[in-house]
Protein backbone atom coordinates (compact mmCIF):
# COMPACT_ATOMS: atom_id res chain seq x y z
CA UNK A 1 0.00 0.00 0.00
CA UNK A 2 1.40 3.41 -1.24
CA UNK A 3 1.97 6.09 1.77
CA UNK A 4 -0.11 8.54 1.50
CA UNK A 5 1.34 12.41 0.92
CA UNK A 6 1.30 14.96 3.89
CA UNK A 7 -1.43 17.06 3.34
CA UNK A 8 -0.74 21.16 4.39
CA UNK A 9 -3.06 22.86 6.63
CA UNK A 10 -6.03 24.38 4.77
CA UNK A 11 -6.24 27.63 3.98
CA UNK A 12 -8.08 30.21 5.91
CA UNK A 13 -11.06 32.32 4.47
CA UNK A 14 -10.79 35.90 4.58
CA UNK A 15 -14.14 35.45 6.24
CA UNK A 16 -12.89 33.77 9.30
CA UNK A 17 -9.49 35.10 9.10
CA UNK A 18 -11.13 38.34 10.04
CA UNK A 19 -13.50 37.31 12.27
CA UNK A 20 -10.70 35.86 14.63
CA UNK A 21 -8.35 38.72 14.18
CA UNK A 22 -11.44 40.90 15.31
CA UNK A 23 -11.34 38.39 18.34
CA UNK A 24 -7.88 38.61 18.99
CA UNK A 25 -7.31 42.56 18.90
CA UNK A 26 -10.03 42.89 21.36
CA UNK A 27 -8.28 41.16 23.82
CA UNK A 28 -5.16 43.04 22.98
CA UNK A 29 -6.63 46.21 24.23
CA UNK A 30 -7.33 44.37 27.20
CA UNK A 31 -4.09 43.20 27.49
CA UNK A 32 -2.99 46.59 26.86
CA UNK A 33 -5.00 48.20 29.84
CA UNK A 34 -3.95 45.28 32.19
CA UNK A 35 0.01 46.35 30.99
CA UNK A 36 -0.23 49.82 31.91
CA UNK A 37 -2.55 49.25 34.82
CA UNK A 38 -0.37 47.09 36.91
CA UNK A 39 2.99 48.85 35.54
CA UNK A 40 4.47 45.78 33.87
CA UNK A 41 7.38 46.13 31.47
CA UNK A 42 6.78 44.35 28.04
CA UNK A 43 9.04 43.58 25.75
CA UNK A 44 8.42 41.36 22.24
CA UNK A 45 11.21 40.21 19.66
CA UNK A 46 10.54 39.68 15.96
CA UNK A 47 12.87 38.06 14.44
CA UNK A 48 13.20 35.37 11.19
CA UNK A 49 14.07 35.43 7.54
CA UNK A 50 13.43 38.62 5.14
CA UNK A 51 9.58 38.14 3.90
CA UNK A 52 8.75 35.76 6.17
CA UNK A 53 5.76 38.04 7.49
CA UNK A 54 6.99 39.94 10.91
CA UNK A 55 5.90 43.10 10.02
CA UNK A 56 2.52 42.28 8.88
CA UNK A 57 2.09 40.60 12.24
CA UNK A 58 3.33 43.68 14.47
CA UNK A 59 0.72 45.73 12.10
CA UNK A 60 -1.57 44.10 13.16
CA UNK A 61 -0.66 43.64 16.94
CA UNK A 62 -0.47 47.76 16.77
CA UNK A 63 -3.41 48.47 14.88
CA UNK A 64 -5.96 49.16 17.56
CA UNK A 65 -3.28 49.66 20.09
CA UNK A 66 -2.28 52.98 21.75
CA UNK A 67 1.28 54.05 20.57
CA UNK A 68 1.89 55.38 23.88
CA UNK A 69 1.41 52.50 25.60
CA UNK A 70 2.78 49.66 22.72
CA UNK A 71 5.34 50.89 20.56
CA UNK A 72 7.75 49.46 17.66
CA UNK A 73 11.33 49.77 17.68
CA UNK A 74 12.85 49.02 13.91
CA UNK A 75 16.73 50.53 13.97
CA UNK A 76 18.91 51.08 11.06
CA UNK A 77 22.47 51.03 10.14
CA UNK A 78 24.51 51.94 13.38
CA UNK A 79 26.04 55.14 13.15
CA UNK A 80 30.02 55.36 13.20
CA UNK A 81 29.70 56.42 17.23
CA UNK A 82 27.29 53.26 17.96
CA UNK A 83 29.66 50.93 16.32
CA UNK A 84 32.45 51.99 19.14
CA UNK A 85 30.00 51.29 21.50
CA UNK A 86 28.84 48.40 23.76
CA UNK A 87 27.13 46.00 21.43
CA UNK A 88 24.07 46.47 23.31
CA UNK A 89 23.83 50.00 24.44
CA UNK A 90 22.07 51.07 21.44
CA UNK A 91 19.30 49.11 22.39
CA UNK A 92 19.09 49.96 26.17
CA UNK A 93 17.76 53.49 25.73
CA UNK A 94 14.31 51.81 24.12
CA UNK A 95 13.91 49.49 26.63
CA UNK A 96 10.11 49.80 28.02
CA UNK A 97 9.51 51.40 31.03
CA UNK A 98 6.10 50.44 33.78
CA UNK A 99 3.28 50.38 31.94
CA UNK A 100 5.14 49.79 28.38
CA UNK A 101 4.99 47.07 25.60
CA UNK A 102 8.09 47.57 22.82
CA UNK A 103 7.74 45.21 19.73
CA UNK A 104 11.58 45.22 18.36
CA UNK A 105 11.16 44.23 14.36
CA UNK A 106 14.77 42.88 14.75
CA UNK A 107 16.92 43.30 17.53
CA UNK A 108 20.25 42.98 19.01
CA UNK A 109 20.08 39.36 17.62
CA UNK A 110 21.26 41.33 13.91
CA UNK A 111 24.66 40.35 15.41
CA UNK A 112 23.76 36.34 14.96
CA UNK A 113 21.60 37.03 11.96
CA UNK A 114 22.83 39.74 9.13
CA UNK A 115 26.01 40.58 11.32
CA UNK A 116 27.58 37.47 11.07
CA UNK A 117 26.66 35.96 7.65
CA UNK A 118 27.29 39.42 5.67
CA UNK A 119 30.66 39.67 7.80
CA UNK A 120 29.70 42.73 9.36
CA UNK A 121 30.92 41.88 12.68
CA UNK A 122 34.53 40.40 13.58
CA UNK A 123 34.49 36.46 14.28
CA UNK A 124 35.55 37.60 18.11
CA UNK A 125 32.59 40.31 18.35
CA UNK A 126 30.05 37.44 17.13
CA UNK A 127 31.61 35.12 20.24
CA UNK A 128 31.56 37.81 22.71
CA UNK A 129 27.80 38.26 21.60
CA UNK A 130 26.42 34.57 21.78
CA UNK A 131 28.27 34.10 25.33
CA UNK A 132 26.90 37.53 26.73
CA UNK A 133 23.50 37.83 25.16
CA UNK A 134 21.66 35.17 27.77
CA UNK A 135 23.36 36.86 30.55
CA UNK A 136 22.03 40.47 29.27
CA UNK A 137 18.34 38.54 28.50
CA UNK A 138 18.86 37.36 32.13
CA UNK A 139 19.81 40.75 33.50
CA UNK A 140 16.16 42.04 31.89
CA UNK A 141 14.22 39.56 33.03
CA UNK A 142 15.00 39.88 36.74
CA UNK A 143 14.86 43.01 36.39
CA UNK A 144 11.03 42.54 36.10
CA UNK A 145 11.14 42.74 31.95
CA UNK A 146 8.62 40.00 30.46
CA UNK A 147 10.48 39.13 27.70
CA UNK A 148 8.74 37.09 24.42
CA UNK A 149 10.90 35.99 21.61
CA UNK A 150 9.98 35.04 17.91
CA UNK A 151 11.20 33.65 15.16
CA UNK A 152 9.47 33.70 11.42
CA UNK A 153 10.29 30.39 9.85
CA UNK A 154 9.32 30.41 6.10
CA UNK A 155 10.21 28.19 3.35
CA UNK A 156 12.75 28.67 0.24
CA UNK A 157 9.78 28.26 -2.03
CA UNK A 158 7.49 30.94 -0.13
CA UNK A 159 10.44 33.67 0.53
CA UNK A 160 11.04 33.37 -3.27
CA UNK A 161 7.65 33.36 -4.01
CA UNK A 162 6.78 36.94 -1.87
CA UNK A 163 10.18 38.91 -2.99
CA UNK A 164 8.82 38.20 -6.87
CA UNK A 165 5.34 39.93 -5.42
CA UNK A 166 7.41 42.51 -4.01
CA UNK A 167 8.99 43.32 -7.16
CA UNK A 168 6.46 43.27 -9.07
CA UNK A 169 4.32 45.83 -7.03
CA UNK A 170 5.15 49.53 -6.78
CA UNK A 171 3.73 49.71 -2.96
CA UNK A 172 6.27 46.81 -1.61
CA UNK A 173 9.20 47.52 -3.40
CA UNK A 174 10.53 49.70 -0.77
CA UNK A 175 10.76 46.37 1.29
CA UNK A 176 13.77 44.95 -0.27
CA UNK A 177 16.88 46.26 -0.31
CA UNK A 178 19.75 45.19 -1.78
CA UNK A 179 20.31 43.42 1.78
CA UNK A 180 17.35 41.17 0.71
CA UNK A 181 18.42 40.06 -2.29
CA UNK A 182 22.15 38.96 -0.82
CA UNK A 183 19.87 36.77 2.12
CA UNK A 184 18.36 34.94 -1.42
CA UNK A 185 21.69 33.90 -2.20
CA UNK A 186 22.82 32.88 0.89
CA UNK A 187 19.55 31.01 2.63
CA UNK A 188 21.72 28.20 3.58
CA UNK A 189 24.66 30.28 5.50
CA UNK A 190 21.23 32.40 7.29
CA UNK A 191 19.99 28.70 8.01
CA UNK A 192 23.36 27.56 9.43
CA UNK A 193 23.72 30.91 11.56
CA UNK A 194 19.88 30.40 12.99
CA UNK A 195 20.64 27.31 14.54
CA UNK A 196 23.75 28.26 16.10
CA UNK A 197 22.01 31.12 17.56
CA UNK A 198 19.29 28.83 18.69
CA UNK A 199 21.91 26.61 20.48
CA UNK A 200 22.93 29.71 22.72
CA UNK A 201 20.40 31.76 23.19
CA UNK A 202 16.92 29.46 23.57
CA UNK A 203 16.94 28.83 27.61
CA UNK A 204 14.69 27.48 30.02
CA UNK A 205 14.55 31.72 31.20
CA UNK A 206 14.39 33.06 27.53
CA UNK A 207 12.77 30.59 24.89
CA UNK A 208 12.51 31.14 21.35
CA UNK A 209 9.04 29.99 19.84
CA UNK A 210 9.10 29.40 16.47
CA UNK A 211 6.21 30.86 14.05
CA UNK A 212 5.31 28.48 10.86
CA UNK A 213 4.97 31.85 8.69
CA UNK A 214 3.97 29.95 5.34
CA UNK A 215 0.74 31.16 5.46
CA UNK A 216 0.56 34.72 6.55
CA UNK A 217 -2.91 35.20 8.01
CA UNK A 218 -2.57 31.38 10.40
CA UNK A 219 0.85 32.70 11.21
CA UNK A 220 -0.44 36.02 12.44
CA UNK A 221 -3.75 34.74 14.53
CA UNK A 222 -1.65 31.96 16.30
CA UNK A 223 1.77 34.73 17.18
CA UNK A 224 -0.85 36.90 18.39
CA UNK A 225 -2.93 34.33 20.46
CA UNK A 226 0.19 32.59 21.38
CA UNK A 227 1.61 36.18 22.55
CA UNK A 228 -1.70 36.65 24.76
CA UNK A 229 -1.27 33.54 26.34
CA UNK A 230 1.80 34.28 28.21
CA UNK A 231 0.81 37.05 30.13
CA UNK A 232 -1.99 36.84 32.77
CA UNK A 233 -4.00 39.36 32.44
CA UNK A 234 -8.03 40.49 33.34
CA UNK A 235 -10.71 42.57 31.68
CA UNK A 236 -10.33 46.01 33.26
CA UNK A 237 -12.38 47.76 29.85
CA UNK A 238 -14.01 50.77 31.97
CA UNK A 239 -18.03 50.94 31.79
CA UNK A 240 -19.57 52.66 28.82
CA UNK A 241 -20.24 55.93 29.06
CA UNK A 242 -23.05 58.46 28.67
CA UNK A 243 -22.15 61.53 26.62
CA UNK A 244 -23.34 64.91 28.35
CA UNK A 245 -25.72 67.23 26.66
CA UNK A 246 -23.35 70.13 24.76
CA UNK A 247 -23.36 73.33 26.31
CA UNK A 248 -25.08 76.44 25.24
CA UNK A 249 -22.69 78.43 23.06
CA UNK A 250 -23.84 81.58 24.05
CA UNK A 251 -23.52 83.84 21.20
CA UNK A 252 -20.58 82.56 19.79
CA UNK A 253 -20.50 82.94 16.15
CA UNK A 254 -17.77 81.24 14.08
CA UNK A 255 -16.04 82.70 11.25
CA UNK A 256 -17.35 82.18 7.70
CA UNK A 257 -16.58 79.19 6.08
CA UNK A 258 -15.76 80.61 2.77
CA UNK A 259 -12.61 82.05 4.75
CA UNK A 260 -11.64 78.61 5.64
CA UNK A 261 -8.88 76.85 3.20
CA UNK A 262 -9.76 73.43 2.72
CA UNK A 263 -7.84 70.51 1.06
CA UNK A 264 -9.67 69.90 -2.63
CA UNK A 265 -12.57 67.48 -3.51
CA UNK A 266 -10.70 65.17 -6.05
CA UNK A 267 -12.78 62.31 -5.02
């Protein structure tokens, strides 16, 4: 008797997608009032191969959120002062303080990622990172940081597959860079420096959980409910309320409208 082929998940209507994502950023803002209610200190790493979705998921993670209270840090190139600095430093200054949720889209893992495989680092600076990064991870944590990490697994067939929708549409072409297409090349080097990382860095304190980001939309409903999961948290949504009748203006007469300048009716 013939085995029988491994059948992929099914897809996910837009119908349901939607519906649980409705679900799901509900209890974010929940989340989010719990956070700055009892002061905690939030901090969530994206991290995984170019394309492989992380963005799309903070979106929507930030989407209903208030950018006060949950905020994205996405650095760029260090400057020539950061590069003479300690490795982490850089990254210190946006750590969250009580009542604070930070979503790093990449982090100081770039070191163990793009650092190390584009030979942007020294072999002794990426050594000096793996053996000091759980201890600084450690540092956070009892420092009373919640600290989440993930990582965007996609497929050699599904990267190549979304840069070739990138480049072929105007309004994501300004998501690869030149950066991108080198990680193409070398998939197999990014692979290779991954696991490494992995064998440092995921601890019983400071786990890595590892996203299936094939499909976008089940890859962004199960980081987000996996994300709610590990914090505790209760519905503290304050009562509806009752709008007051508007005041009286009292003779107060606004200015005419023709004198107002107002942005054109093209639509």
């Amino acid at each position: 008797m013939e085995r029988e082929e491994k059948q992929g998940p099914k897809k996910i209507s837009n119908k349901f997608y939607n519906a649980e994502l409705n679900k799901l950023q509900i209890e974010l803002v929940k989340l989010q009032e719990w956070i700055k209610r009892k002061g905690l200190k939030v901090i969530v790493i994206f991290e995984g191969r170019d394309a492989a979705g992380k963005g799309g998921t903070i979106k929507r993670i930030t989407q209903v959120l208030n950018p006060r209270i949950c905020r994205v840090v996405a650095l760029g190139t260090p400057t020539e002062r950061e590069k003479t600095q300690w490795y982490f430093q850089r990254y210190v200054p946006h750590l969250p303080a009580a009542g604070e949720m930070v979503l790093f889209d990449r982090s100081w893992y770039n070191r163990a990622g793009v650092e190390k495989v584009m030979g942007f680092c020294t072999n002794d600076e990426y050594w000096e990172f793996l053996r000091s990064c759980p201890n600084f991870e450690r540092m956070l944590i009892r420092s009373g940081i919640i600290l989440i990490k993930y990582w965007f697994s996609v497929s050699e067939e599904v990267q190549e597959k979304r840069f070739g929708a990138r480049m072929s549409d105007p309004t994501k072409r300004w998501k690869l860079s030149p950066m991108d297409l080198k990680s193409r090349e070398m998939y197999v080097e990014y692979s290779q420096a991954k696991d490494e990382m992995f064998a440092y860095t995921d601890t019983k304190i400071s786990p890595w959980y590892m996203v299936d980001a094939d499909n976008k939309k089940r890859a962004r409903l199960n980081c987000i409910h996996h994300l709610l999961s590990m914090i505790s948290y209760e519905d503290l949504t304050p009562d509806p309320m009752e709008l007051p009748p508007r005041k009286d203006s009292k003779g107060y007469v606004r200015p005419p409208i023709e004198e107002m300048t107002y942005v054109p009716e093209v639509y």
